[in-house]
N, C-alpha and C. Protein backbone atom coordinates (compact mmCIF):
# COMPACT_ATOMS: atom_id res chain seq x y z
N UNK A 1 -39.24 -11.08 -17.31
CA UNK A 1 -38.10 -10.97 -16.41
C UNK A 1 -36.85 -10.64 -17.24
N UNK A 2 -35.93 -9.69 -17.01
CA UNK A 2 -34.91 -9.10 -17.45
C UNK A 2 -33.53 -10.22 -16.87
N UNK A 3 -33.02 -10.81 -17.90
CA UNK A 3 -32.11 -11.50 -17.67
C UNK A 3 -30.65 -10.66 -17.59
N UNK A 4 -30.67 -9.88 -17.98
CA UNK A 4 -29.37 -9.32 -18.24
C UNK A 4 -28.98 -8.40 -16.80
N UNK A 5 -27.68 -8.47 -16.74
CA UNK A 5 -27.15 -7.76 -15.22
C UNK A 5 -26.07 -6.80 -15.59
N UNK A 6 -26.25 -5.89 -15.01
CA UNK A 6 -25.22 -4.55 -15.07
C UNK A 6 -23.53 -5.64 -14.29
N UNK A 7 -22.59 -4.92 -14.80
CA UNK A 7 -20.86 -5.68 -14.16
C UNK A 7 -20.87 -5.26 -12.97
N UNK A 8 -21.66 -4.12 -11.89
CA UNK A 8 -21.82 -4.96 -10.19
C UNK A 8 -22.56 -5.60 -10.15
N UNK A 9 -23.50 -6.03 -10.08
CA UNK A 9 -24.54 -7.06 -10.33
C UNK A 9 -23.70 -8.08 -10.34
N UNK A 10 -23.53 -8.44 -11.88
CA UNK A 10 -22.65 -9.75 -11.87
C UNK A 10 -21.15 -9.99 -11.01
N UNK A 11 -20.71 -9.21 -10.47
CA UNK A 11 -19.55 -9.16 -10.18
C UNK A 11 -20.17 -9.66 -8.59
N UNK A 12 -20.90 -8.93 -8.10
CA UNK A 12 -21.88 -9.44 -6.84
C UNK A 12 -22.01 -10.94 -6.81
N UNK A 13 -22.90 -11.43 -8.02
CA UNK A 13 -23.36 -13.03 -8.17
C UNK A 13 -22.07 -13.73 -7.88
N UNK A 14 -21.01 -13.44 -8.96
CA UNK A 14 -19.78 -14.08 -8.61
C UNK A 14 -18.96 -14.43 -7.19
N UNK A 15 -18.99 -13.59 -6.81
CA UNK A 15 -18.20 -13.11 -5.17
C UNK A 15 -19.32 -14.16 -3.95
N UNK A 16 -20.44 -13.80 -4.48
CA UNK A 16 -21.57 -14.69 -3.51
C UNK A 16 -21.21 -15.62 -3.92
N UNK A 17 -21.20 -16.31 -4.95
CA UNK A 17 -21.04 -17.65 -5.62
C UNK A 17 -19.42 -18.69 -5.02
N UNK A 18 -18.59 -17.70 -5.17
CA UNK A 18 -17.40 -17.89 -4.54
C UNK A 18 -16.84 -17.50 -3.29
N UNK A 19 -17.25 -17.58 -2.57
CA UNK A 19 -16.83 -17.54 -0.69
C UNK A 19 -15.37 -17.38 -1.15
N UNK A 20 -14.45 -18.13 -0.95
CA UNK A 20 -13.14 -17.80 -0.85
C UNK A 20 -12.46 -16.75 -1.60
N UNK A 21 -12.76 -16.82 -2.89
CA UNK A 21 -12.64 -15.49 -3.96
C UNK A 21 -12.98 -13.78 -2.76
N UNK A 22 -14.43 -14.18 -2.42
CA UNK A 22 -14.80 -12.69 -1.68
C UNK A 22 -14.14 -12.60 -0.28
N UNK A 23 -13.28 -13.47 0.03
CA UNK A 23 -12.70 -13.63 1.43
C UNK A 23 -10.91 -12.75 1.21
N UNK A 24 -10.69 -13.20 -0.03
CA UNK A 24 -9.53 -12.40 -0.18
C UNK A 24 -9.89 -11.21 -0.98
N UNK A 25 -10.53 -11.39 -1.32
CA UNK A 25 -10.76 -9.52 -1.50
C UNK A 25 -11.23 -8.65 -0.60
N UNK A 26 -11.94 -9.26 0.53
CA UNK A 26 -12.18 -8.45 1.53
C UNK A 26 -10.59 -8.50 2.40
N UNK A 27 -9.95 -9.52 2.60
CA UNK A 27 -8.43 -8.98 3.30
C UNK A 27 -7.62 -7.97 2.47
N UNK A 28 -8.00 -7.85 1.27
CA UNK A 28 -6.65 -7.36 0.72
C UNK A 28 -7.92 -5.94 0.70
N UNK A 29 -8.71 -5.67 0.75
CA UNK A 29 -9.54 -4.21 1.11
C UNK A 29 -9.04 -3.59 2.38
N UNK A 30 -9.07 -4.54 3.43
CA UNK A 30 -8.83 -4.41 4.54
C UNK A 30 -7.07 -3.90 4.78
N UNK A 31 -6.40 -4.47 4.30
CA UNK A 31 -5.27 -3.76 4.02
C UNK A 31 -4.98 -2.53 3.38
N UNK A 32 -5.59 -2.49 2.66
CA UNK A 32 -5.89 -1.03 1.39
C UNK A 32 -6.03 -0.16 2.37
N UNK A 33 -7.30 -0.06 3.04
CA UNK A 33 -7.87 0.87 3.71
C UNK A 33 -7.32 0.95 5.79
N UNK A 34 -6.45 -0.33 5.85
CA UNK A 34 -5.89 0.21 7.32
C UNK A 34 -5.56 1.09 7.63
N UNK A 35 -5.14 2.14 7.21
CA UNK A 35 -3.97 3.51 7.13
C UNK A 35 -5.14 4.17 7.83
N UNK A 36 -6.42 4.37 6.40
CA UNK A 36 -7.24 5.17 7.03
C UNK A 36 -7.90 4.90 8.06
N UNK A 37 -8.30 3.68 8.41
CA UNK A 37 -9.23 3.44 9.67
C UNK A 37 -8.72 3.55 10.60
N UNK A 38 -7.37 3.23 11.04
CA UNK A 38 -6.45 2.70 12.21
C UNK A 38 -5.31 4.55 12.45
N UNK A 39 -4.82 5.12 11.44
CA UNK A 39 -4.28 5.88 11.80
C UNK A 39 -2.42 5.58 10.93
N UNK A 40 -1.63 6.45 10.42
CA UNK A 40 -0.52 6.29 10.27
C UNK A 40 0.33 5.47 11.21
N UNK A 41 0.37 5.33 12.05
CA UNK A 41 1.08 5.12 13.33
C UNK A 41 0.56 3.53 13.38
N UNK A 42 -0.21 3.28 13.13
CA UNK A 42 -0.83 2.24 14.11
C UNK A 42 -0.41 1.32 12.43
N UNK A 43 -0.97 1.58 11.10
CA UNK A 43 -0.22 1.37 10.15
C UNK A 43 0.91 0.96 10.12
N UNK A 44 2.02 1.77 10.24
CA UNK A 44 2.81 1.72 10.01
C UNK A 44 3.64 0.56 11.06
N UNK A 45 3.26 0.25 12.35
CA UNK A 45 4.01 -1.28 13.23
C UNK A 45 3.00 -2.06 13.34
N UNK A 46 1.81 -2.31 12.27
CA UNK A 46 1.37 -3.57 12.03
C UNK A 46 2.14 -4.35 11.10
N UNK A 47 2.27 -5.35 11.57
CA UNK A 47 3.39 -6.36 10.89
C UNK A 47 2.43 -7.07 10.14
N UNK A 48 1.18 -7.50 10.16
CA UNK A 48 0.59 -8.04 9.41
C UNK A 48 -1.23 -8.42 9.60
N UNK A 49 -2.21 -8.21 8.65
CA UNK A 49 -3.28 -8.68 9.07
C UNK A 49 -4.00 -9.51 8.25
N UNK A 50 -4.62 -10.85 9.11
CA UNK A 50 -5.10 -11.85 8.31
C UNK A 50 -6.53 -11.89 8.92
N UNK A 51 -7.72 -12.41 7.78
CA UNK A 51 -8.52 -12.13 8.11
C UNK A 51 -8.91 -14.33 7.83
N UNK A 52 -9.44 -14.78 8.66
CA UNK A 52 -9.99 -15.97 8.79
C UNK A 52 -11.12 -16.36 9.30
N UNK A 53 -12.10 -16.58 8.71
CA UNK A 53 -13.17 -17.54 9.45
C UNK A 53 -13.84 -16.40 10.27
N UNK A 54 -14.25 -15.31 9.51
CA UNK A 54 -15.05 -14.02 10.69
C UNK A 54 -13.79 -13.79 11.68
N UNK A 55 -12.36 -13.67 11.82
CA UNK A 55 -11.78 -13.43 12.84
C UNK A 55 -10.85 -12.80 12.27
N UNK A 56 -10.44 -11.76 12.69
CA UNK A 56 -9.37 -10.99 12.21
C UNK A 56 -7.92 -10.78 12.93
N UNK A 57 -6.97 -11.37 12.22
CA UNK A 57 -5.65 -11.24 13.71
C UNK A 57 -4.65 -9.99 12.98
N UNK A 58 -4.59 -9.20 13.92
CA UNK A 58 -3.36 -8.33 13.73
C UNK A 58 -2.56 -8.63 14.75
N UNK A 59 -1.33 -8.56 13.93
CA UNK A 59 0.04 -8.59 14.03
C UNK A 59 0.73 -7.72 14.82
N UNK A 60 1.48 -7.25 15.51
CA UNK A 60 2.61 -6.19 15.67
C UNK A 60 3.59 -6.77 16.49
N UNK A 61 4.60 -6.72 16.63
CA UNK A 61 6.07 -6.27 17.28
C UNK A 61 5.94 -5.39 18.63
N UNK A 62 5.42 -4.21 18.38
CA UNK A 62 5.32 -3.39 19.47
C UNK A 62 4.16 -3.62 20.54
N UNK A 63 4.75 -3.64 21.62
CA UNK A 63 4.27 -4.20 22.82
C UNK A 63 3.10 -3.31 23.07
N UNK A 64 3.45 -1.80 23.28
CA UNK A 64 2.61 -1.07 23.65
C UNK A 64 1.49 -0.60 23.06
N UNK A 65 1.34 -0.89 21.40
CA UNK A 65 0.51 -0.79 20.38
C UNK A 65 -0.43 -2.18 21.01
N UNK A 66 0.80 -3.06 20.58
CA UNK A 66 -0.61 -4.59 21.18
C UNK A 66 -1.42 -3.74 22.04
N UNK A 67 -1.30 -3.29 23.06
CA UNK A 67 -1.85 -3.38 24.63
C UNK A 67 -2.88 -2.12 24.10
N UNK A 68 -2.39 -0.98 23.22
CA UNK A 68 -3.53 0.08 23.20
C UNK A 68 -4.70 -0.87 22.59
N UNK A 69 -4.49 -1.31 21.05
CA UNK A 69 -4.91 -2.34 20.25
C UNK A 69 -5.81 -3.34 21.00
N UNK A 70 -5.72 -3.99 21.86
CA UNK A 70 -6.48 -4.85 22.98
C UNK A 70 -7.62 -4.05 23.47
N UNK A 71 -7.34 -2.22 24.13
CA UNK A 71 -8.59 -1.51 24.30
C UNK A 71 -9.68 -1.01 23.15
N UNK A 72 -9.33 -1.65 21.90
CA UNK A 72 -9.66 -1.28 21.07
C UNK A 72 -10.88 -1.86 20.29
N UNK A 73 -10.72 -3.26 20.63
CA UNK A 73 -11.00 -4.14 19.93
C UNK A 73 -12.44 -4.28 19.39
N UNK A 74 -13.38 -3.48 20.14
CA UNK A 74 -14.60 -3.02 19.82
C UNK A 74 -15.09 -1.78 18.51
N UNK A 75 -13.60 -1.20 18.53
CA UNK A 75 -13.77 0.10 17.58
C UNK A 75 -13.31 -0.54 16.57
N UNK A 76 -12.42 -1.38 16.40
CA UNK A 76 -12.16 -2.05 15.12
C UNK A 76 -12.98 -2.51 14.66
N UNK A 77 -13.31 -3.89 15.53
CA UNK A 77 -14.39 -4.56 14.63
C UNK A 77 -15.61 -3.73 14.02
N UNK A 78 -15.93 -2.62 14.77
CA UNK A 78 -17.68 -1.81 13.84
C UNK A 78 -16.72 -1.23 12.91
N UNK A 79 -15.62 -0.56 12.78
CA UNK A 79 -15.36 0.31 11.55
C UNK A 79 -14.68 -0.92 10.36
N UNK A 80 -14.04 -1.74 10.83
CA UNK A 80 -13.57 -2.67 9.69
C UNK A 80 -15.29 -3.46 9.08
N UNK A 81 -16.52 -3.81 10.09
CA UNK A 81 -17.56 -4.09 9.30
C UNK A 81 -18.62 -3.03 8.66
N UNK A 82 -18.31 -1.69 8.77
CA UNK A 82 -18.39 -0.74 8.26
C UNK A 82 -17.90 -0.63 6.44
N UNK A 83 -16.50 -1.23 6.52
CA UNK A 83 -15.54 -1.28 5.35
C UNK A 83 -15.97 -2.04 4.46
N UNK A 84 -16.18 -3.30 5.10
CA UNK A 84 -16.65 -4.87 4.50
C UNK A 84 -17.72 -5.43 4.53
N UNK A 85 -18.48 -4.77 4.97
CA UNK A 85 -19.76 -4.73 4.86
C UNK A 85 -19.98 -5.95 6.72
N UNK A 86 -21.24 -5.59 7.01
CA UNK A 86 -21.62 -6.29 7.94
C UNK A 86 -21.45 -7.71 8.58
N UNK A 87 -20.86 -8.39 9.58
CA UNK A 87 -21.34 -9.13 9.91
C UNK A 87 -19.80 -10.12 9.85
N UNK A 88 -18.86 -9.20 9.06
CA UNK A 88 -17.85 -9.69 7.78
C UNK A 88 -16.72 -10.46 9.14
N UNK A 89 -16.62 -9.71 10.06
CA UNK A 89 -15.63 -10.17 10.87
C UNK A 89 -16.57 -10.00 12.61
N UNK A 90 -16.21 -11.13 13.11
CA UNK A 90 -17.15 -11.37 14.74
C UNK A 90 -15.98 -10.95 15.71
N UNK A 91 -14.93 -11.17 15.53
CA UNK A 91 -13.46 -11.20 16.28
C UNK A 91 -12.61 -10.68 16.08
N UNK A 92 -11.87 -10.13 16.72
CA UNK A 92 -10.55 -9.34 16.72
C UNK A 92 -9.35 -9.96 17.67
N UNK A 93 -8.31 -10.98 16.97
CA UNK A 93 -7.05 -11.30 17.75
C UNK A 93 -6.19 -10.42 17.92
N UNK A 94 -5.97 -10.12 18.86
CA UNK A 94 -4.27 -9.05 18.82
C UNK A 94 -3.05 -10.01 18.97
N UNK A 95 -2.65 -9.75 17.78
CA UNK A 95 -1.26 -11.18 18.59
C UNK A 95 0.43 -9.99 18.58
């Protein structure tokens, strides 16, 4: 048996090993990559997104974004577990 692990490999073990460690790196991915999934616009009057406990709450100010954002909530969640791999988020809050 080959003990030795390539740096994803180990970087993998680690992240499994540490739940909270891989919890903020998947929010701060999730931020990285909003622009592209969500659109400039939709970017740009999110006030903020936190990702907790499989549930994801975005933020905004603008009323009418909330309300598109609410029809949405199905397209988010497959492309953000697309991002983060499966399973990563069950929920979508619009607040």
């Amino acid at each position: 048996m080959n003990s030795e692990m390539n740096m994803g490999e180990a970087m993998q073990a680690f992240l499994n090993k540490s739940n909270r460690i891989k919890k903020g790196i998947q929010a701060h991915q999730l931020t990285e990559v909003w622009e592209t999934l969500m659109g400039k616009t939709v970017a740009r009057y999110t006030d903020k997104l936190q990702l907790v406990n499989h549930t994801l709450f975005i933020s905004t100010h603008v009323a009418p974004l909330r309300h598109e954002l609410m029809y949405q909530k199905e397209t988010i969640l497959q492309r953000v577990n697309e991002i983060l791999g499966a399973d990563t988020v069950k929920e979508v809050v619009i607040r």
